[in-house]
N, C-alpha and C. Protein backbone atom coordinates (compact mmCIF):
# COMPACT_ATOMS: atom_id res chain seq x y z
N UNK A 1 34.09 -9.72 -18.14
CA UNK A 1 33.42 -8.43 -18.23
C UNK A 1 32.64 -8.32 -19.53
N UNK A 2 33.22 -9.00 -20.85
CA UNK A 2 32.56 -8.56 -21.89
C UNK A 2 30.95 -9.49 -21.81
N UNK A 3 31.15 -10.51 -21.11
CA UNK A 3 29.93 -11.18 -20.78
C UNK A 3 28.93 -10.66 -20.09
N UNK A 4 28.91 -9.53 -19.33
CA UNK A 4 27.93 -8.87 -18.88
C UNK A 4 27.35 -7.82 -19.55
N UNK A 5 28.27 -7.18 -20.40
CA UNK A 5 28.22 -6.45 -21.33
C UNK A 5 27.14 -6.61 -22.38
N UNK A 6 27.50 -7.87 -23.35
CA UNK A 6 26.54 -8.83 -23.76
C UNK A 6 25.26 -9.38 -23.40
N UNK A 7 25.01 -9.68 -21.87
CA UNK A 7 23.93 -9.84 -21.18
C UNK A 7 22.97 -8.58 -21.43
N UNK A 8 23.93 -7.47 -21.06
CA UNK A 8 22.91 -6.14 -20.96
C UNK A 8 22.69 -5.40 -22.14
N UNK A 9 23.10 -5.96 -23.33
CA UNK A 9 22.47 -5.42 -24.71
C UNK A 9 21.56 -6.64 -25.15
N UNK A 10 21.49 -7.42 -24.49
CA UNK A 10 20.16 -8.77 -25.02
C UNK A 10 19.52 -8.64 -24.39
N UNK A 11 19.57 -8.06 -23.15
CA UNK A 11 18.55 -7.73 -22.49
C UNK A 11 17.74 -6.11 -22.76
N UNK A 12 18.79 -5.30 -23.36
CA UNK A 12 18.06 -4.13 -23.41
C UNK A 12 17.92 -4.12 -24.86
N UNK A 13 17.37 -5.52 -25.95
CA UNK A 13 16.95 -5.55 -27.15
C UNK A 13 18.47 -5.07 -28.26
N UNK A 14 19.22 -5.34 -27.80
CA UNK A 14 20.46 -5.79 -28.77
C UNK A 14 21.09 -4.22 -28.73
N UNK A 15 22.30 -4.20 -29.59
CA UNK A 15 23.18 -3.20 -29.46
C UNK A 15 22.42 -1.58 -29.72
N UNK A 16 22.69 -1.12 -28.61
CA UNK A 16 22.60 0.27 -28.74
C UNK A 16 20.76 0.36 -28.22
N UNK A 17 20.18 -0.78 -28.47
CA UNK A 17 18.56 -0.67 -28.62
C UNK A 17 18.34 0.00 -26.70
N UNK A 18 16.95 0.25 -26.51
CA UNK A 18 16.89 0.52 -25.18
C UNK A 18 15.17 0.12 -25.03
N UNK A 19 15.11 -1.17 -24.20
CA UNK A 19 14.02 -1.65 -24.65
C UNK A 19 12.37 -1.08 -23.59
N UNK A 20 11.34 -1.03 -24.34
CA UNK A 20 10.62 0.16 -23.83
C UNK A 20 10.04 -0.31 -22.11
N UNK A 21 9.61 0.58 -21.45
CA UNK A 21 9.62 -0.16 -19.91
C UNK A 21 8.23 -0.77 -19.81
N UNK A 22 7.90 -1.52 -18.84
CA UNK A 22 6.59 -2.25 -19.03
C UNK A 22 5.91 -1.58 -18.13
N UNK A 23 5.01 -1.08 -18.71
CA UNK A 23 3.50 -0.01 -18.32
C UNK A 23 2.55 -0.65 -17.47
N UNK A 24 1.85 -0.34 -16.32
CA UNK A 24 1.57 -0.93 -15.88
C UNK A 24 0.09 -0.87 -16.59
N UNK A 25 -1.26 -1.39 -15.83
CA UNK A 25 -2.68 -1.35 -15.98
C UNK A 25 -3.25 0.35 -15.53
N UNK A 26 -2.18 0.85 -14.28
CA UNK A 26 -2.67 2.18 -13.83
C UNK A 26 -1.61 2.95 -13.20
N UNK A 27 -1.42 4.39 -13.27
CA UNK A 27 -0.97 4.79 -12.67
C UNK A 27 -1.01 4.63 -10.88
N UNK A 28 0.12 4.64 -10.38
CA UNK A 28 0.07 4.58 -8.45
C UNK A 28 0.59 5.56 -8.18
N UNK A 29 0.59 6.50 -6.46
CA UNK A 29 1.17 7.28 -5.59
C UNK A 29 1.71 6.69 -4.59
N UNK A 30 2.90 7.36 -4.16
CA UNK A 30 3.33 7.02 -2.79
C UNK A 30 3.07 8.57 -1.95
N UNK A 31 3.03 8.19 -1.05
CA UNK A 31 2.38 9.56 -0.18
C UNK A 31 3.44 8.83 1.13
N UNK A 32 3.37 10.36 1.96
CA UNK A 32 4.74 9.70 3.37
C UNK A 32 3.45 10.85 3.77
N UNK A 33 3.18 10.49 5.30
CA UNK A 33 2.67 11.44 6.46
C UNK A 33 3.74 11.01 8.13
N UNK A 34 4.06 11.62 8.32
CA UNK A 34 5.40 12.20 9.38
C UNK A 34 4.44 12.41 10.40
N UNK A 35 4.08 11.33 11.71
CA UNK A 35 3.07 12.59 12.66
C UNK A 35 4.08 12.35 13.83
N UNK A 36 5.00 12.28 13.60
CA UNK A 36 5.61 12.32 15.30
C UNK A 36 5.81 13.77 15.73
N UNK A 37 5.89 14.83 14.76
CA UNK A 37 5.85 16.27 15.41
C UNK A 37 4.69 17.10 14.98
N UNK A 38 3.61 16.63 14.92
CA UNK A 38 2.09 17.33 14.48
C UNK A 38 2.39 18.94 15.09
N UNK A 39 1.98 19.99 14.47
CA UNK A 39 1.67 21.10 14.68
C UNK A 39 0.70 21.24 15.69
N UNK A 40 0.56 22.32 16.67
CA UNK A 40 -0.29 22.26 17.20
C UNK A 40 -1.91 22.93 16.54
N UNK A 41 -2.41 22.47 17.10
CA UNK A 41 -3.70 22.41 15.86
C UNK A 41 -4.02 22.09 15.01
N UNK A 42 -2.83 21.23 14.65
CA UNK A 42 -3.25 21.01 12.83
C UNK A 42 -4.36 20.05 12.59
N UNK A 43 -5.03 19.72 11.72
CA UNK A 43 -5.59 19.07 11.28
C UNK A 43 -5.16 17.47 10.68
N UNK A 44 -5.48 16.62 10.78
CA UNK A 44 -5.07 15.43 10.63
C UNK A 44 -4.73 15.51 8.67
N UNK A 45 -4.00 14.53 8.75
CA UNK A 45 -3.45 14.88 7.06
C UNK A 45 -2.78 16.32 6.95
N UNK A 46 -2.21 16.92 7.35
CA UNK A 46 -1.95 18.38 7.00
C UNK A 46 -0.39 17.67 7.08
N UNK A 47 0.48 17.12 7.31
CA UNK A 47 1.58 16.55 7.36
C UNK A 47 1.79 15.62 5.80
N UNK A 48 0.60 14.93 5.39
CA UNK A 48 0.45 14.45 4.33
C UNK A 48 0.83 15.23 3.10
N UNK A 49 1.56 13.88 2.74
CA UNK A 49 2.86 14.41 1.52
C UNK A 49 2.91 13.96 0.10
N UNK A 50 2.55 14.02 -1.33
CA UNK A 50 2.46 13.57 -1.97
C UNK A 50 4.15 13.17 -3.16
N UNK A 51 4.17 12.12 -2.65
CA UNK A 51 6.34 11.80 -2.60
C UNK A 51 6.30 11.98 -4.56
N UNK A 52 5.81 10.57 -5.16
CA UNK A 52 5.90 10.16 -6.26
C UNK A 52 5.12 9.31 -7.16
N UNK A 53 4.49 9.80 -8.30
CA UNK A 53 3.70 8.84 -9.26
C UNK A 53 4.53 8.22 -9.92
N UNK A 54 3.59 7.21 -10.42
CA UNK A 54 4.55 5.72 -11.02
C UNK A 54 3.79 5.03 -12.09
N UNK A 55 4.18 4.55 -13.15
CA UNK A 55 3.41 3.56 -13.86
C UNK A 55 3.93 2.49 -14.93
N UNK A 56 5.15 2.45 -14.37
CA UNK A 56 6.44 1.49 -15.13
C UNK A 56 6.58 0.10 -13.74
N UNK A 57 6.84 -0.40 -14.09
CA UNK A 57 7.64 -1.76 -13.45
C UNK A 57 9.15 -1.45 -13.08
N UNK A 58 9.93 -0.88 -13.22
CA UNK A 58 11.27 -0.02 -13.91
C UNK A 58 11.11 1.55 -12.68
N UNK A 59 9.90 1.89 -12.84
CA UNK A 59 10.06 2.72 -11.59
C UNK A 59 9.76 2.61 -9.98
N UNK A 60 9.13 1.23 -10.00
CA UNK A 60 8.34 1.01 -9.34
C UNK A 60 9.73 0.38 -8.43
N UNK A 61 10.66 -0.10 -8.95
CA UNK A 61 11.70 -1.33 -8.81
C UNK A 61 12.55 0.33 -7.89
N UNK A 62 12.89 0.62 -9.02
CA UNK A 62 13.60 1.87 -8.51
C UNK A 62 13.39 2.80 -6.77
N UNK A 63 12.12 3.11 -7.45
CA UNK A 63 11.48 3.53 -5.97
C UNK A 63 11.92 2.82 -4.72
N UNK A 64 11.56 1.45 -5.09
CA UNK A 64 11.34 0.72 -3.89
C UNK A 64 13.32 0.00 -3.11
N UNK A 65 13.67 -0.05 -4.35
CA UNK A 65 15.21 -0.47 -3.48
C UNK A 65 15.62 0.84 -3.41
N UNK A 66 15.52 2.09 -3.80
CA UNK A 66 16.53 3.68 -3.22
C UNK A 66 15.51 4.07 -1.66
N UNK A 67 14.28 3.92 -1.80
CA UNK A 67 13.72 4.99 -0.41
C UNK A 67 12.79 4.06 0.25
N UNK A 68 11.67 3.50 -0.44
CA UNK A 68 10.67 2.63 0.33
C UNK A 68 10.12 1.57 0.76
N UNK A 69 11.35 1.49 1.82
CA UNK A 69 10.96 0.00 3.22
C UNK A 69 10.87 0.45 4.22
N UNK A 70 9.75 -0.19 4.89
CA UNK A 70 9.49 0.52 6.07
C UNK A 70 10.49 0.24 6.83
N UNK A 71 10.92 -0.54 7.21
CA UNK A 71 12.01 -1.09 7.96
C UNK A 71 12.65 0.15 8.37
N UNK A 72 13.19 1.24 7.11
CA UNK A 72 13.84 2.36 7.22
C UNK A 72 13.06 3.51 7.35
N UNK A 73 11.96 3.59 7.97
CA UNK A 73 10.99 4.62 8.43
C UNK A 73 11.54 4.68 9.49
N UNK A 74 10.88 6.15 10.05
CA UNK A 74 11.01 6.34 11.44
C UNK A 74 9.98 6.34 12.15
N UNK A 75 9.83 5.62 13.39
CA UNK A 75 8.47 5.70 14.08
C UNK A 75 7.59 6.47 13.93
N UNK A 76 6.18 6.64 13.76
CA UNK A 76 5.10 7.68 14.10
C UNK A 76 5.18 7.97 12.36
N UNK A 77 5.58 7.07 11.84
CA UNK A 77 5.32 7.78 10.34
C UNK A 77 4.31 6.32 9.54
N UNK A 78 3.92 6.96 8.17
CA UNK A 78 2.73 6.57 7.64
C UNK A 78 3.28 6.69 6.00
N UNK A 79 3.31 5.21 5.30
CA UNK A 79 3.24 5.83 4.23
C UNK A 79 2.58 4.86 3.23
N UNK A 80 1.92 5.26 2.11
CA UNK A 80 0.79 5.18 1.37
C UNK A 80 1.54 4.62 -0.30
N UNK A 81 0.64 3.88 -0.81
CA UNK A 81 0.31 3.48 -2.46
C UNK A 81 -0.55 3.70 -2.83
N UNK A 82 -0.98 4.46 -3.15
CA UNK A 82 -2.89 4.82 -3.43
C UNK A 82 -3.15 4.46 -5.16
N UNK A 83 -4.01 4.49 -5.70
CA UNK A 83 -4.27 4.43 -7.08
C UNK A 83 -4.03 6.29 -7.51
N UNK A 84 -3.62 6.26 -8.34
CA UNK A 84 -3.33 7.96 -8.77
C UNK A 84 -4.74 8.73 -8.81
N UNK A 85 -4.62 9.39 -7.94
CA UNK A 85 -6.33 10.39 -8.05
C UNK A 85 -6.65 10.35 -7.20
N UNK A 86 -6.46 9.31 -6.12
CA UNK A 86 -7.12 9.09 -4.67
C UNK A 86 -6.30 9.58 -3.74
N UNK A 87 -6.77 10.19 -2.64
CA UNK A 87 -5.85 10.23 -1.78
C UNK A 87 -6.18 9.74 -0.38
N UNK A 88 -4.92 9.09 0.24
CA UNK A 88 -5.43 8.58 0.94
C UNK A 88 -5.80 9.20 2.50
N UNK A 89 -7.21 9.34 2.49
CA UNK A 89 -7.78 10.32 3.57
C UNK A 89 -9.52 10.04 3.32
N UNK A 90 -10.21 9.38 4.37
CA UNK A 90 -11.40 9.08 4.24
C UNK A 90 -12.11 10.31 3.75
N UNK A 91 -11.74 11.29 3.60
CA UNK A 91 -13.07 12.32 2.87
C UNK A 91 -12.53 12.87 1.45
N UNK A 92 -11.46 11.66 0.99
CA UNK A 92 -11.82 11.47 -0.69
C UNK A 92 -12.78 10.95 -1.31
N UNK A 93 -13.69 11.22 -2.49
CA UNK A 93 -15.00 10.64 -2.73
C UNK A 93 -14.94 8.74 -2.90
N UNK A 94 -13.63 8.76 -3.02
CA UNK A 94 -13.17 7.23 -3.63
C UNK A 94 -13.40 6.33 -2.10
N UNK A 95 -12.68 6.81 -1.18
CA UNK A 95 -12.61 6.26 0.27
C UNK A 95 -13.81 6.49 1.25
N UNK A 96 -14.39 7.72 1.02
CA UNK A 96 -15.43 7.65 1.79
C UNK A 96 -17.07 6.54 2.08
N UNK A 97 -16.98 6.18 1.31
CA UNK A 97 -17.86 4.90 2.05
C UNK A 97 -17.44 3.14 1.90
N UNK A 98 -15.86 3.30 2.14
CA UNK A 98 -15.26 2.32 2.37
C UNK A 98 -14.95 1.90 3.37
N UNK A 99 -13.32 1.23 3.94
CA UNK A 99 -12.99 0.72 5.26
C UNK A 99 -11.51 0.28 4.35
N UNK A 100 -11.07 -0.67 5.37
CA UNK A 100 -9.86 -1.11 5.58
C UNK A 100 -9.91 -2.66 6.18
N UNK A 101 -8.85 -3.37 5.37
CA UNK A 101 -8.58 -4.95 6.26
C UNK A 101 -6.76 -3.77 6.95
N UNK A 102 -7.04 -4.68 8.24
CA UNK A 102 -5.58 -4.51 8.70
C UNK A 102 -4.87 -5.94 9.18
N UNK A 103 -3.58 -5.31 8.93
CA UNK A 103 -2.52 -6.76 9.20
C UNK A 103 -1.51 -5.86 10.70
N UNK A 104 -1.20 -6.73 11.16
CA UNK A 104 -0.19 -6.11 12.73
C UNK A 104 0.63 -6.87 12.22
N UNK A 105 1.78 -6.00 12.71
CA UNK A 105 3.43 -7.02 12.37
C UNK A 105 3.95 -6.52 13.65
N UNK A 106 4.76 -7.68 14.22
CA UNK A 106 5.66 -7.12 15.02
C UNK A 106 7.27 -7.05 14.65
N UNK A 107 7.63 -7.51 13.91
CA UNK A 107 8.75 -7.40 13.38
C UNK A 107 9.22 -6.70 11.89
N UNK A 108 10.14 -6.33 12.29
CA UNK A 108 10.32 -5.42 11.14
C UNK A 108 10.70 -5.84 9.55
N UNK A 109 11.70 -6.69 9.52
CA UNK A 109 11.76 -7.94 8.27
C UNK A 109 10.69 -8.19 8.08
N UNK A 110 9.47 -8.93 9.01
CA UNK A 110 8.22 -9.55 8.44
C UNK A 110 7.83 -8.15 7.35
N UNK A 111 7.66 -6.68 7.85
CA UNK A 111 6.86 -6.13 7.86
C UNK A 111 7.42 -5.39 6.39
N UNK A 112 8.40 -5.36 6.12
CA UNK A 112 8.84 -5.05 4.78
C UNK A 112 8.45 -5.94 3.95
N UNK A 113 8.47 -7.36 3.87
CA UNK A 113 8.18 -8.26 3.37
C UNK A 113 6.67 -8.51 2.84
N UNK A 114 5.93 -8.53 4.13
CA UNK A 114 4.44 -7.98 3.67
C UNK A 114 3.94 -6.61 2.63
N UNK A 115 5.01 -5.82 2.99
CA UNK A 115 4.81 -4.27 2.38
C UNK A 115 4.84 -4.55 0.55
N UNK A 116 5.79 -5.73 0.94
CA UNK A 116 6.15 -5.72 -0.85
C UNK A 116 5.29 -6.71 -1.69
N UNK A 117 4.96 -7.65 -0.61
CA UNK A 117 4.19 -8.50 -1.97
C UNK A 117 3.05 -7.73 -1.79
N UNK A 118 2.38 -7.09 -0.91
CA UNK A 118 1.49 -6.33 -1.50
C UNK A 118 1.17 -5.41 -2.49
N UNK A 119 2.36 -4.73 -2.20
CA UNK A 119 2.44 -3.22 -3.54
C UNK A 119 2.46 -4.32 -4.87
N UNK A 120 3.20 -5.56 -4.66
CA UNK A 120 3.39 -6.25 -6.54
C UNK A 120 2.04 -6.83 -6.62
N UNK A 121 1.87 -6.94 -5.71
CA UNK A 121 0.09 -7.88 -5.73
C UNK A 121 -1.05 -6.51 -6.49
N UNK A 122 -0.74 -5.58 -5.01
CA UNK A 122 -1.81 -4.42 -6.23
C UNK A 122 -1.51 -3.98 -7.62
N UNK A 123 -0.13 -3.64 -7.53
CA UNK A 123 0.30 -2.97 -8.93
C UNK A 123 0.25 -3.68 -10.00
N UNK A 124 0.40 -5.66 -9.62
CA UNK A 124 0.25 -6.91 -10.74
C UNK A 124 -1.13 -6.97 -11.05
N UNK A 125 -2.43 -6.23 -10.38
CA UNK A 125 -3.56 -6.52 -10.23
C UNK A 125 -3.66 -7.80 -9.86
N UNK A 126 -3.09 -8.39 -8.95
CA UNK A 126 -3.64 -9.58 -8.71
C UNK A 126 -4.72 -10.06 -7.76
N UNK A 127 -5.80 -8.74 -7.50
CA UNK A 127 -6.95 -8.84 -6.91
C UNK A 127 -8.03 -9.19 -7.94
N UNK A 128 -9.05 -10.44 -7.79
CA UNK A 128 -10.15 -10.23 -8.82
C UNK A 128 -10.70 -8.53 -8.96
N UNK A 129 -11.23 -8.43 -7.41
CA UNK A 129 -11.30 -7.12 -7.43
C UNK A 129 -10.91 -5.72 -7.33
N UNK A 130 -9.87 -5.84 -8.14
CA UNK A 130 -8.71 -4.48 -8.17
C UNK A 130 -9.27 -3.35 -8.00
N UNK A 131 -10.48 -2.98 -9.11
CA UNK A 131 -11.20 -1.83 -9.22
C UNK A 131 -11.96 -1.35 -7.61
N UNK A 132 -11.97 -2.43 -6.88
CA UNK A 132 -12.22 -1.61 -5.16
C UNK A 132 -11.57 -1.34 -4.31
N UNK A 133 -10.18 -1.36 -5.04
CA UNK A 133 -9.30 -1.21 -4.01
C UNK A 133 -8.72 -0.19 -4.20
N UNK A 134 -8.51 0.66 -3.03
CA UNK A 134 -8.08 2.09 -3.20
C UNK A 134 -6.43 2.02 -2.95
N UNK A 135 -5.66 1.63 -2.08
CA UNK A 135 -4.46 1.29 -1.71
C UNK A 135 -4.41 0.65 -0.25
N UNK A 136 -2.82 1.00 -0.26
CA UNK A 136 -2.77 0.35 1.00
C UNK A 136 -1.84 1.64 1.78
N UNK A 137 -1.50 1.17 3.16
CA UNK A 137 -0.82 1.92 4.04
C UNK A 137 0.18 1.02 4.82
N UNK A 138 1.16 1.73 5.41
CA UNK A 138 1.86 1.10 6.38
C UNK A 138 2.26 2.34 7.31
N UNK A 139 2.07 1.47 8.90
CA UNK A 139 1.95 2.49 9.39
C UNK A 139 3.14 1.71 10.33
N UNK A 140 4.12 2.83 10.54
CA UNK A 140 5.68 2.34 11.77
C UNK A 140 5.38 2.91 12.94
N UNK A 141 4.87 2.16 14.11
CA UNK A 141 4.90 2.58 15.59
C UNK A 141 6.22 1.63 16.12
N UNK A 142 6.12 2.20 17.10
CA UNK A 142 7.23 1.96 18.56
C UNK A 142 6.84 0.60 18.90
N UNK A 143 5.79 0.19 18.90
CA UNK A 143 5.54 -1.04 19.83
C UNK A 143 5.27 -2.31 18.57
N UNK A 144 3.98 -1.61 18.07
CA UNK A 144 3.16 -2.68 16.73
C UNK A 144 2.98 -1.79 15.50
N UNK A 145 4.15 -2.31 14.90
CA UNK A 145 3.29 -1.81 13.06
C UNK A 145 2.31 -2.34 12.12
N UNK A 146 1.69 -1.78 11.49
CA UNK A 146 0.63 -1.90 10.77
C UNK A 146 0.68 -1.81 9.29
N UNK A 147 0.00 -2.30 8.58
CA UNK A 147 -0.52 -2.42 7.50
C UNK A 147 -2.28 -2.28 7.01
N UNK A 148 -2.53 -1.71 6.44
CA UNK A 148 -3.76 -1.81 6.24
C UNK A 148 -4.55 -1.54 4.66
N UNK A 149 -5.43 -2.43 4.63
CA UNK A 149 -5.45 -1.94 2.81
C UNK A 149 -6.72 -1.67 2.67
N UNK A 150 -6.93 -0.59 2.20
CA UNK A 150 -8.24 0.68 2.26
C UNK A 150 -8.67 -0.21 0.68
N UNK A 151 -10.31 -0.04 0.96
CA UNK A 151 -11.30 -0.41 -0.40
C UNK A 151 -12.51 0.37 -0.17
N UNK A 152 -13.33 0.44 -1.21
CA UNK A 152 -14.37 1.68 -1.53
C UNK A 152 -15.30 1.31 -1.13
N UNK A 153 -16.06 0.42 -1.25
CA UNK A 153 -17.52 -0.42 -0.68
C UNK A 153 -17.47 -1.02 -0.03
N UNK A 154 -17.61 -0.43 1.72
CA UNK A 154 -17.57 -1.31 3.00
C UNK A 154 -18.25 -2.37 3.32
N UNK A 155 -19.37 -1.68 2.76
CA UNK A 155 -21.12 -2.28 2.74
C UNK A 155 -21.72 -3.80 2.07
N UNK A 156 -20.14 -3.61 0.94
CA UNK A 156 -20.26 -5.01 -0.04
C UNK A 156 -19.52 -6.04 0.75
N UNK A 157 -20.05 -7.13 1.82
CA UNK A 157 -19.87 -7.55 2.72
C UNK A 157 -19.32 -9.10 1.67
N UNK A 158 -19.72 -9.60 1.05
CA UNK A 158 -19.33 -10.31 -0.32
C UNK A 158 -17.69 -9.84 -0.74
N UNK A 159 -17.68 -8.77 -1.60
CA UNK A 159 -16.66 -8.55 -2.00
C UNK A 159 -15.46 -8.17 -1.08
N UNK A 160 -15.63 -7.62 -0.12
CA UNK A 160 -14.57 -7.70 1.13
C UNK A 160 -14.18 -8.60 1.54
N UNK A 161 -15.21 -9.72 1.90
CA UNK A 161 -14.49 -11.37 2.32
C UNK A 161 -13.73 -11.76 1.49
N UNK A 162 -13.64 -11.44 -0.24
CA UNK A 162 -13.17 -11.47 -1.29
C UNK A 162 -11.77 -11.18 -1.30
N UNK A 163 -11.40 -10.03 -0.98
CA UNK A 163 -10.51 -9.36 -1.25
C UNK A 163 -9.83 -9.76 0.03
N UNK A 164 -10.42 -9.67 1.42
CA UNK A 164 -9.56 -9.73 2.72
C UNK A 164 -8.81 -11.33 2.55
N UNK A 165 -9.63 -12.41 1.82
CA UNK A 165 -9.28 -13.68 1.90
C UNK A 165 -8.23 -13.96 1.18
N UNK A 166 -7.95 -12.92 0.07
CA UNK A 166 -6.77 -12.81 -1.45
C UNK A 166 -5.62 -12.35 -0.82
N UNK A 167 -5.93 -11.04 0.02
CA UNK A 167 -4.45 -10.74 0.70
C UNK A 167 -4.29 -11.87 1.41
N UNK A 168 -4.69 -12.40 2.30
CA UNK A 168 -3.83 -13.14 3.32
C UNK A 168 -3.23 -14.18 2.36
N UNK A 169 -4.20 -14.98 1.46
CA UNK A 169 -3.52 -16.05 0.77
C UNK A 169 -1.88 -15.40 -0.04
N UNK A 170 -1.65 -14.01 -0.87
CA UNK A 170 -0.90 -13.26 -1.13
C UNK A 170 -0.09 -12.95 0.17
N UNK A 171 0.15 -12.59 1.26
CA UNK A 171 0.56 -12.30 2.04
C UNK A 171 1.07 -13.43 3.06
N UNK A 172 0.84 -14.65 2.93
CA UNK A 172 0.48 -15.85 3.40
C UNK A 172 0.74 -15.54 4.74
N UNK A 173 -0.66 -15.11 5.51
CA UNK A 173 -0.86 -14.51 6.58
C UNK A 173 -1.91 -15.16 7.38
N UNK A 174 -1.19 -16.63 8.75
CA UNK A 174 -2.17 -17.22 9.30
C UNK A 174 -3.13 -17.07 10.00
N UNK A 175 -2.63 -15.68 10.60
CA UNK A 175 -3.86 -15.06 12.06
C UNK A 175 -5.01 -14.34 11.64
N UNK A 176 -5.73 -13.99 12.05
CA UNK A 176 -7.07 -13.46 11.88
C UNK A 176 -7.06 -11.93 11.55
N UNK A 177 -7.70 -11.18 10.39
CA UNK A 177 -7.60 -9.78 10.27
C UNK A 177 -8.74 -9.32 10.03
N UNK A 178 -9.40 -8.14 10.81
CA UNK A 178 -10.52 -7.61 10.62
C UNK A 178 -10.77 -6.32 9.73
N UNK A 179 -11.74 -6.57 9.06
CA UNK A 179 -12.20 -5.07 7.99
C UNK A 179 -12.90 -4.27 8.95
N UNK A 180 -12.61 -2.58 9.10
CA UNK A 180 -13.32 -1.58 10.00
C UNK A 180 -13.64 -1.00 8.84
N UNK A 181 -15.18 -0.19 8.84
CA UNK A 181 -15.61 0.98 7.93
C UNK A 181 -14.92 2.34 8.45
N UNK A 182 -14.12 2.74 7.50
CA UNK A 182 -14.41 3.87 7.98
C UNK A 182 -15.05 5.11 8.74
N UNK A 183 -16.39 5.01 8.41
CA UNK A 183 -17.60 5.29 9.25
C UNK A 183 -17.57 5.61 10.62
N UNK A 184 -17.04 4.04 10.90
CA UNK A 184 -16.98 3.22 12.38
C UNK A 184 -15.99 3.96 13.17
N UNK A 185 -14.69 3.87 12.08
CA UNK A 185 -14.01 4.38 12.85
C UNK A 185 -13.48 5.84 13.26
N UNK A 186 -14.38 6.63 11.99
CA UNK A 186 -14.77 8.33 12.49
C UNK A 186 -15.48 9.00 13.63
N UNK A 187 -16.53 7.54 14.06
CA UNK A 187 -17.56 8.06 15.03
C UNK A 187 -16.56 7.20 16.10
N UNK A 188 -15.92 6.61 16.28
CA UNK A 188 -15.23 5.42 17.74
C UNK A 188 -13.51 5.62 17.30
N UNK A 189 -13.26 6.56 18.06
CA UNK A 189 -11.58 6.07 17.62
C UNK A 189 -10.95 5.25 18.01
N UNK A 190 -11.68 4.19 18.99
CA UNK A 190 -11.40 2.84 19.79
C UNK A 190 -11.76 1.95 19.25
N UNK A 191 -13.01 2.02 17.95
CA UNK A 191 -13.43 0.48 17.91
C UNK A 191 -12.43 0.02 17.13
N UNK A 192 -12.37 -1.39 17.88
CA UNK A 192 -10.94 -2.31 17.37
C UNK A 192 -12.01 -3.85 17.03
N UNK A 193 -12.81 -3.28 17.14
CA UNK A 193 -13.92 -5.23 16.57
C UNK A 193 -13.77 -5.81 15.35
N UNK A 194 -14.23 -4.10 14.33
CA UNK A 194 -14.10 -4.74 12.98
C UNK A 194 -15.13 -5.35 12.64
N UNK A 195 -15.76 -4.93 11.29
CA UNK A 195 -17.20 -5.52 10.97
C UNK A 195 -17.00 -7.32 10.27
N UNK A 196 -16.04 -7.11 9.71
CA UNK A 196 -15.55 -8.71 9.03
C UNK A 196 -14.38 -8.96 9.22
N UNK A 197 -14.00 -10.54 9.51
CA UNK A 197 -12.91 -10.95 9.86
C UNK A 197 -12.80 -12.35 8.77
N UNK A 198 -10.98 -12.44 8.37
CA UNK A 198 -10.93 -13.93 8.43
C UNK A 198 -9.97 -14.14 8.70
């Protein structure tokens, strides 16, 4: 026992010390949206929830082993990492002339698993292009869950192949995933084509 003891004052910078937490590059949000009992009439996002900001390594850890794996969602629910300020809803100024790469999981282990090296991938910045990336989502259905990671410039057909090609290598994800604009998918709530794929 006294050996663990020992461990955890060298680790927390010697006796009594409490060593400071590591800050990230930016503040993040987690957001939860619940639509399996939508109001009638409501408006889309009106369920949308703003859970918790973050900007430690230390909270981020925390967060994620007490409440957020999808695994432990309940169907028809949605929940979000956004960069702090954004929210995630295409008629934020940040999202609106962006899109999304999406990933399908059918299993639920895979799909936690994906959930996480992503959040350490965004929150490590380990995108060249971090600064276009708005967050990501995971979304828990009944049949196929989803993932999808929202960026600001749809249009930058360059930097999307960029970024879509980084997750999968990060995600080490063999099948094919397509980027939709937003746009696209305000005017078609069907189109499933997707302007870029790899």
């Amino acid at each position: 026992m006294a050996e663990v003891g020992e461990t955890m004052a060298a680790s927390s910078g010697g006796e009594g010390g409490v060593e400071a937490p590591h800050r990230l590059e930016r503040k993040w949000t987690f957001w939860f949206d619940n639509q399996s009992k939508p109001k009638q009439g409501a408006a889309w996002g009106s369920a949308l929830r703003k859970v918790y900001t973050f900007d430690t390594v230390e909270e981020f850890w925390c967060l994620y082993d007490q409440i957020f794996r999808p695994s432990k969602l309940p169907a028809n629910t949605d929940f979000h990492c956004f960069k702090s300020g954004i929210e995630p809803k295409w008629e934020d100024p940040e999202c609106a002339n962006g899109g999304k790469w999406t990933v399908t999981c059918n299993r639920k282990a895979s799909l936690d698993t994906l959930w996480l090296e992503t959040l350490m991938a965004l929150i490590g910045e380990q995108f060249e292009e971090s600064e276009e990336i708005c967050g990501i989502v995971v979304s828990v259905r009944q049949r196929q869950d989803k993932l999808a990671l929202w960026t600001k410039a749809a249009s930058n057909e360059a930097v999307q192949m960029s970024i879509g090609r980084k997750w999968k290598e990060i995600i080490d994800f063999n099948e094919k995933i397509v980027y939709n604009f937003h746009d696209d998918s305000r005017r078609d709530k069907s189109n499933r084509g997707g302007r870029y794929s790899v």
